[in-house]
Protein backbone atom coordinates (compact mmCIF):
# COMPACT_ATOMS: atom_id res chain seq x y z
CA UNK A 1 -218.45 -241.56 -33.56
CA UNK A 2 -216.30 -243.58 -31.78
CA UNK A 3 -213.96 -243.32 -34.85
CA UNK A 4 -213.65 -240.12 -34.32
CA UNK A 5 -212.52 -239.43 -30.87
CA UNK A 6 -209.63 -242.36 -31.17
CA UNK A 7 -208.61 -240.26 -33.96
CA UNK A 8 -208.64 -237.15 -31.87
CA UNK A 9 -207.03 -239.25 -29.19
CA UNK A 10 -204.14 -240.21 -31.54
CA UNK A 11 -203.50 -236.59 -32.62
CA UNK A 12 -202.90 -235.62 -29.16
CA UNK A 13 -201.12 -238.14 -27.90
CA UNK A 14 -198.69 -237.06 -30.84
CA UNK A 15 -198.33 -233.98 -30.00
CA UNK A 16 -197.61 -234.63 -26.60
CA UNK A 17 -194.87 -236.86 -27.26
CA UNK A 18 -193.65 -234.31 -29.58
CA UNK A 19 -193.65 -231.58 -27.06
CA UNK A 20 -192.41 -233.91 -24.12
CA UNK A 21 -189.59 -235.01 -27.01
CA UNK A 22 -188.73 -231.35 -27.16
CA UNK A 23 -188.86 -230.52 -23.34
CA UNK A 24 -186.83 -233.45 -22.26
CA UNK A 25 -184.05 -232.45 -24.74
CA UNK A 26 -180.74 -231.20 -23.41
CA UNK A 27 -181.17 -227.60 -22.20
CA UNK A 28 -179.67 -225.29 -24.80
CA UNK A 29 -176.70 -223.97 -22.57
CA UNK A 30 -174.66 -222.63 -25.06
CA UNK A 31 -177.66 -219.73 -26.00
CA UNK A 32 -177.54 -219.32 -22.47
CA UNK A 33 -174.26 -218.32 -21.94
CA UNK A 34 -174.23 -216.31 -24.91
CA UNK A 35 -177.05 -214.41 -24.20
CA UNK A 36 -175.48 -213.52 -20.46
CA UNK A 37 -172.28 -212.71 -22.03
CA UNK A 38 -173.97 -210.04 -24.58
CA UNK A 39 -175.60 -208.73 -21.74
CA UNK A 40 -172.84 -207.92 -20.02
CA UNK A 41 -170.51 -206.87 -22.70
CA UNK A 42 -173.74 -204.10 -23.32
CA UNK A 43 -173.57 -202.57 -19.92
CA UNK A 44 -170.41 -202.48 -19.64
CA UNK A 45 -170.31 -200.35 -23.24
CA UNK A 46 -172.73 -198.08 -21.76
CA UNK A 47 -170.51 -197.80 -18.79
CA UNK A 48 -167.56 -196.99 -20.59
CA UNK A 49 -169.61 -194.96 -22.86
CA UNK A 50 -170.51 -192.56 -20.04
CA UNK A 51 -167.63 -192.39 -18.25
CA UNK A 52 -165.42 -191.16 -21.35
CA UNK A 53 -167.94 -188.86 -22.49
CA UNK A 54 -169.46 -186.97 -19.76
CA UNK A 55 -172.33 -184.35 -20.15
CA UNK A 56 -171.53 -180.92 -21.43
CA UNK A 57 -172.03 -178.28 -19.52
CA UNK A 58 -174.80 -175.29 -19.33
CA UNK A 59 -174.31 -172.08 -19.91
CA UNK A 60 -174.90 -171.47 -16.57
CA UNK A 61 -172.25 -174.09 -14.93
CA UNK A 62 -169.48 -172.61 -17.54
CA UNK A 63 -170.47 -168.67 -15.87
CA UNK A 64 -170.59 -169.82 -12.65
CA UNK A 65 -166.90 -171.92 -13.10
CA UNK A 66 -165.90 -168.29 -14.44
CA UNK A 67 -166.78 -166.30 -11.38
CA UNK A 68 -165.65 -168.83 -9.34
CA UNK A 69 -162.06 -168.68 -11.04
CA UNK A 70 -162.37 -164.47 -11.27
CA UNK A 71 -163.36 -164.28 -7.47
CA UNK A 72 -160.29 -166.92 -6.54
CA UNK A 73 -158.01 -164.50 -8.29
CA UNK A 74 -159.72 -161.23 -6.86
CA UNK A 75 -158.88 -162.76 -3.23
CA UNK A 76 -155.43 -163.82 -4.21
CA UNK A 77 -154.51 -160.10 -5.36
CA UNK A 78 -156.15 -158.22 -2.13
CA UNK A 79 -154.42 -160.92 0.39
CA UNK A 80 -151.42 -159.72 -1.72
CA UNK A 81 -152.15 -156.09 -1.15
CA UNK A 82 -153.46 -156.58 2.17
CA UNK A 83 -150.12 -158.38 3.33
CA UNK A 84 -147.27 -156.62 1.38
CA UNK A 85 -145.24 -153.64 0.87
CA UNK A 86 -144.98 -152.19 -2.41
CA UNK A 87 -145.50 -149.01 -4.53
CA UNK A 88 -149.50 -147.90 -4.81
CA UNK A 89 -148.44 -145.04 -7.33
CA UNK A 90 -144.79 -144.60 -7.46
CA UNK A 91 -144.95 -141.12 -9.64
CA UNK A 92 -147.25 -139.64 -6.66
CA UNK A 93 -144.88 -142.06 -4.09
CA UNK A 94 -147.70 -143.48 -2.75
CA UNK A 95 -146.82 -146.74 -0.84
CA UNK A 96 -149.11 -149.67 0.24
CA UNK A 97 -148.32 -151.37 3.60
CA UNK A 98 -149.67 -154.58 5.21
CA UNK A 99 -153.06 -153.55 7.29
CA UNK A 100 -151.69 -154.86 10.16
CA UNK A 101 -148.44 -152.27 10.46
CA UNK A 102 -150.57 -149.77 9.36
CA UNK A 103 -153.50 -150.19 12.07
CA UNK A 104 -150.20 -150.37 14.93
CA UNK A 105 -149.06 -146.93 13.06
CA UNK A 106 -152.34 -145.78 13.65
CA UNK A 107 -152.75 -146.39 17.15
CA UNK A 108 -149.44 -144.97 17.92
CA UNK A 109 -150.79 -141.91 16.58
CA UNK A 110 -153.94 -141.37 18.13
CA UNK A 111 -152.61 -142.15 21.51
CA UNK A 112 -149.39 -139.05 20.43
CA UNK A 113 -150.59 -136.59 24.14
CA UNK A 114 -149.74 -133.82 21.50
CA UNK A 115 -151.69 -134.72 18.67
CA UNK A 116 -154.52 -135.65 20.64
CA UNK A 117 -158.42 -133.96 19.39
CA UNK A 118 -158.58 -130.01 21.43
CA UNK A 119 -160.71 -127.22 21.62
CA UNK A 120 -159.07 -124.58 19.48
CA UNK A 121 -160.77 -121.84 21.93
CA UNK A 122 -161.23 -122.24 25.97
CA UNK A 123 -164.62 -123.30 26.75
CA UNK A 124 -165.94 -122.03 29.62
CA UNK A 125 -167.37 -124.74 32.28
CA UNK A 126 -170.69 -125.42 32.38
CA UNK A 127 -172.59 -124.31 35.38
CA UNK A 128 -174.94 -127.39 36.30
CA UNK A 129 -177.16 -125.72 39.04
CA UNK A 130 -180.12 -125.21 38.55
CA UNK A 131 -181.19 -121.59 37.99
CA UNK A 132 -183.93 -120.29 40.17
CA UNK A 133 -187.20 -118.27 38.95
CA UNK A 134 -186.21 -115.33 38.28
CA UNK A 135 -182.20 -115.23 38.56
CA UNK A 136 -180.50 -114.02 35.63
CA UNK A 137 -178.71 -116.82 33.77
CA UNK A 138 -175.26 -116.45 32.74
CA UNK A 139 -174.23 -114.95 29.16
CA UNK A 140 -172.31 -117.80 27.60
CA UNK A 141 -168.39 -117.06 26.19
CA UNK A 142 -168.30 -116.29 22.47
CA UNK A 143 -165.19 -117.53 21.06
CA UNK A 144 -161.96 -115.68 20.55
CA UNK A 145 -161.87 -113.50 17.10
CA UNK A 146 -158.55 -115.02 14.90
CA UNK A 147 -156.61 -112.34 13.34
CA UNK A 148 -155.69 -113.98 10.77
């Protein structure tokens, strides 16, 4: 028996010094570096990967770039038309003119004492007393009869 364990105690003890032999070995620095250096040559592939080749776009980001374009140009035209003087339809010689001129036009018109909004008829005044039980009340005007 005793044969035995010193032969079990032999195998071990070799394979410790053959694992101690292996551990106390210079550290493999060179696999190191390589290793770190793949690494980093990977992400920065993947970086430049993405960068240069973005994401396509939907469907639905390519309509709404469209309206977005359509609607910038819509508002350019009506500041245009909004701010300018120029022909509306020259064969009829209708003009456009900036909304600003034409609201001062306006207002120069209304306030015109002859233009001003009147009665085409006289309108009688209206009585505002009170009529009493019994009083008769007063036939209203009917409007002139036009001749024409």
């Amino acid at each position: 028996m005793k044969q035995r364990t010193d032969h079990i105690h032999q195998d071990s003890l070799a394979e410790d010094s053959s694992l101690s032999s292996r551990a106390s070995g210079p550290f493999p620095w060179g696999r190191l570096w390589m290793a770190a250096c793949l690494l980093i040559l990977f992400v920065a592939a993947i970086i430049v990967m993405m960068r240069w080749n973005p994401e396509p776009m939907t469907d639905d980001e390519e309509r709404a770039l469209l309206r977005v374009k359509n609607l910038a140009a819509l508002n350019k035209a009506n500041e245009e038309l909004l701010n300018t003087y120029g022909w509306a339809d020259q064969n009829q010689g209708v003009v456009h003119i900036p909304l600003e001129r034409a609201m001062e036009m306006e207002i120069k018109r209304l306030n015109d004492t002859a233009r001003r909004p009147h009665a085409t008829y006289p309108i009688a005044p209206i009585d505002l007393v009170p009529v009493a039980a019994g009083m008769p009340t007063p036939t209203p005007v009917p409007p002139p009869k036009n001749n024409s």
